[in-house]
C-alpha atoms as a PDB file:
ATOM      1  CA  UNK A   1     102.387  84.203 100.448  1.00  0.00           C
ATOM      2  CA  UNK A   2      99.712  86.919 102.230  1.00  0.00           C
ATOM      3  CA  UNK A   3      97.998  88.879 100.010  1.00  0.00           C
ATOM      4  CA  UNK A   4     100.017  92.050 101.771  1.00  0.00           C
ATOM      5  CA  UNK A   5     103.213  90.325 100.763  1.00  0.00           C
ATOM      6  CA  UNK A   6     102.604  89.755  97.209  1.00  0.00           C
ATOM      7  CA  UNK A   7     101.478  93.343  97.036  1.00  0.00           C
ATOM      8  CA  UNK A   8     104.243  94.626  98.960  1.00  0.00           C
ATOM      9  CA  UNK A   9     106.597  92.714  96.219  1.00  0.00           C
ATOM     10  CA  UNK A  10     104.797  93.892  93.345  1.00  0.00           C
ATOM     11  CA  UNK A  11     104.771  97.459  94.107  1.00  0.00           C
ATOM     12  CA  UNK A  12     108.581  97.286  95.366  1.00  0.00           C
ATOM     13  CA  UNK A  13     107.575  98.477  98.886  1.00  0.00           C
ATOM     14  CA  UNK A  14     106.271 101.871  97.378  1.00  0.00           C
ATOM     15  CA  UNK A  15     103.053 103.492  97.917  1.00  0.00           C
ATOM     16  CA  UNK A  16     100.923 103.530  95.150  1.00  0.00           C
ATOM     17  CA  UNK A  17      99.352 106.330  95.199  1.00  0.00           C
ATOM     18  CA  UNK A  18     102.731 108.937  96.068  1.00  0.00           C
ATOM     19  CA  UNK A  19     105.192 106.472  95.059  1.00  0.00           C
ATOM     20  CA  UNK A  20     107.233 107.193  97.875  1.00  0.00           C
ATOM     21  CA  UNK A  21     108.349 104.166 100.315  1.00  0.00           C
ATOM     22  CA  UNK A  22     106.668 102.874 103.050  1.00  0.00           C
ATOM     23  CA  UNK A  23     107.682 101.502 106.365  1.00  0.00           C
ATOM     24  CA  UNK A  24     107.750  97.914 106.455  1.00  0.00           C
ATOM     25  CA  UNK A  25     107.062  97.731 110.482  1.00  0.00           C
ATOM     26  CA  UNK A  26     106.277  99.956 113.194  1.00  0.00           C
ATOM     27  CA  UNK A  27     109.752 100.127 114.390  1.00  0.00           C
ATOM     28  CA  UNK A  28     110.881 101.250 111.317  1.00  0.00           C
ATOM     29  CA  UNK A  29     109.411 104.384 112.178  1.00  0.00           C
ATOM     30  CA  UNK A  30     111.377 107.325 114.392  1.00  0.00           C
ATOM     31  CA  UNK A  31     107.860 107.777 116.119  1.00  0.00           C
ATOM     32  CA  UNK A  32     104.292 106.527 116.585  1.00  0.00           C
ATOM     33  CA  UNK A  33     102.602 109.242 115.112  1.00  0.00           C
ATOM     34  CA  UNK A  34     104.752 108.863 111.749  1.00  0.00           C
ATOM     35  CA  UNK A  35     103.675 105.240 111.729  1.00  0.00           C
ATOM     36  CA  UNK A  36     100.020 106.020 111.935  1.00  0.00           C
ATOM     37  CA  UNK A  37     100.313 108.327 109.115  1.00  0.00           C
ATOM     38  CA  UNK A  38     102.868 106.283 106.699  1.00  0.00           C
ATOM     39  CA  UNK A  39     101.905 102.644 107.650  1.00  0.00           C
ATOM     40  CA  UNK A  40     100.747 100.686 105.078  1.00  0.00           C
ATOM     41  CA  UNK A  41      97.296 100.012 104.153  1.00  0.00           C
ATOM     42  CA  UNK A  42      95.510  98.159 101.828  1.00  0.00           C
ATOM     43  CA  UNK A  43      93.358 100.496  98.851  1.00  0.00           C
ATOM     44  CA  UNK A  44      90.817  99.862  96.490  1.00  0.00           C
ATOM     45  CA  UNK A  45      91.837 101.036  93.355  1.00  0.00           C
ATOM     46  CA  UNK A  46      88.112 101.657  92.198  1.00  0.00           C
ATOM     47  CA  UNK A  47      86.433 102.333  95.939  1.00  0.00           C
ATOM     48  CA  UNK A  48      84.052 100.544  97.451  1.00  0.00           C
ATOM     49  CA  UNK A  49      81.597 103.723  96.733  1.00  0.00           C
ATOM     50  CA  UNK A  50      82.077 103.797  93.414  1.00  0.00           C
ATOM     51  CA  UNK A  51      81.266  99.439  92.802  1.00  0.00           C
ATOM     52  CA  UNK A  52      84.684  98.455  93.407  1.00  0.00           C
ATOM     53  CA  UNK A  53      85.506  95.238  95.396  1.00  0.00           C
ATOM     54  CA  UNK A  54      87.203  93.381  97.956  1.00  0.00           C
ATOM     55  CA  UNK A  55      89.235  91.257  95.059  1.00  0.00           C
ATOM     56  CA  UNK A  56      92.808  90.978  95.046  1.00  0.00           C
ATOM     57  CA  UNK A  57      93.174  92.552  91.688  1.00  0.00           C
ATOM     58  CA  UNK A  58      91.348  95.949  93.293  1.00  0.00           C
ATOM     59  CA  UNK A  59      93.450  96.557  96.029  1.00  0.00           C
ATOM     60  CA  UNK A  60      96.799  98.060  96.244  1.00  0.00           C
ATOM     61  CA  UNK A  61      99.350  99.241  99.456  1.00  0.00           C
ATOM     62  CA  UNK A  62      99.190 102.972 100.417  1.00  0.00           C
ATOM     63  CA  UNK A  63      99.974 104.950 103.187  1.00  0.00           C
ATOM     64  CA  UNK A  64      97.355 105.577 105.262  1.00  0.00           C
ATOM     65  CA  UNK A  65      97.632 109.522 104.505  1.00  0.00           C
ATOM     66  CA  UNK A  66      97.440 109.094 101.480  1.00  0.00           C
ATOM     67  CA  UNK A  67      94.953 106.143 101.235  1.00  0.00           C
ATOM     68  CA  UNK A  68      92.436 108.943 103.577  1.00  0.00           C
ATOM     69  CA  UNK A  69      93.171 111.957 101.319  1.00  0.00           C
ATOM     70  CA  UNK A  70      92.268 109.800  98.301  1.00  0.00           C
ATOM     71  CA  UNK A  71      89.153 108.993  99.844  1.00  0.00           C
ATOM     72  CA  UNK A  72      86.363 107.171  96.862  1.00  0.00           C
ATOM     73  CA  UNK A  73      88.101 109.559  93.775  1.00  0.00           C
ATOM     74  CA  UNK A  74      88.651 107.280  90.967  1.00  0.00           C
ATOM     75  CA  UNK A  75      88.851 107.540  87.969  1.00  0.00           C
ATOM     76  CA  UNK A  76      87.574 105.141  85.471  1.00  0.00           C
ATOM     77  CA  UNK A  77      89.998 104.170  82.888  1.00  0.00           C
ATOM     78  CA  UNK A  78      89.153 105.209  78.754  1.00  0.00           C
ATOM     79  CA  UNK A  79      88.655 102.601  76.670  1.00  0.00           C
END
């Protein structure tokens, strides 16, 4: 199993960071321009920018809106 598939089961096909769901394909999208803003990428729960990494247990599926409007805010959980 991809590392996109395994996320995509974990997180029930939902975007992480709106919770809403996310198109599977591009044809399961009325129109081009609602793919490239709903598709699903992959994003690092603690950015890049802020020491995260490229390791499976840092990334997460989001929409691409969404993954751009979170941009590298994090927040570090309290311990």
């Amino acid at each position: 199993m991809s590392l996109f598939d395994d996320l995509w089961a974990r997180q029930s096909g939902l975007c992480a960071i709106c919770g809403e769901a996310m198109p599977e394909n591009r044809w399961r999208t009325p129109h081009a321009a609602v793919w490239k803003k709903r598709r699903p990428t992959f994003d690092h729960i603690r950015p890049r920018a802020k020491g995260g990494t490229d390791a499976a247990e840092n990334l997460q599926l989001a929409h691409a809106d969404c993954n751009r409007r979170k941009g590298a805010a994090w927040k570090p959980s309290a311990r």
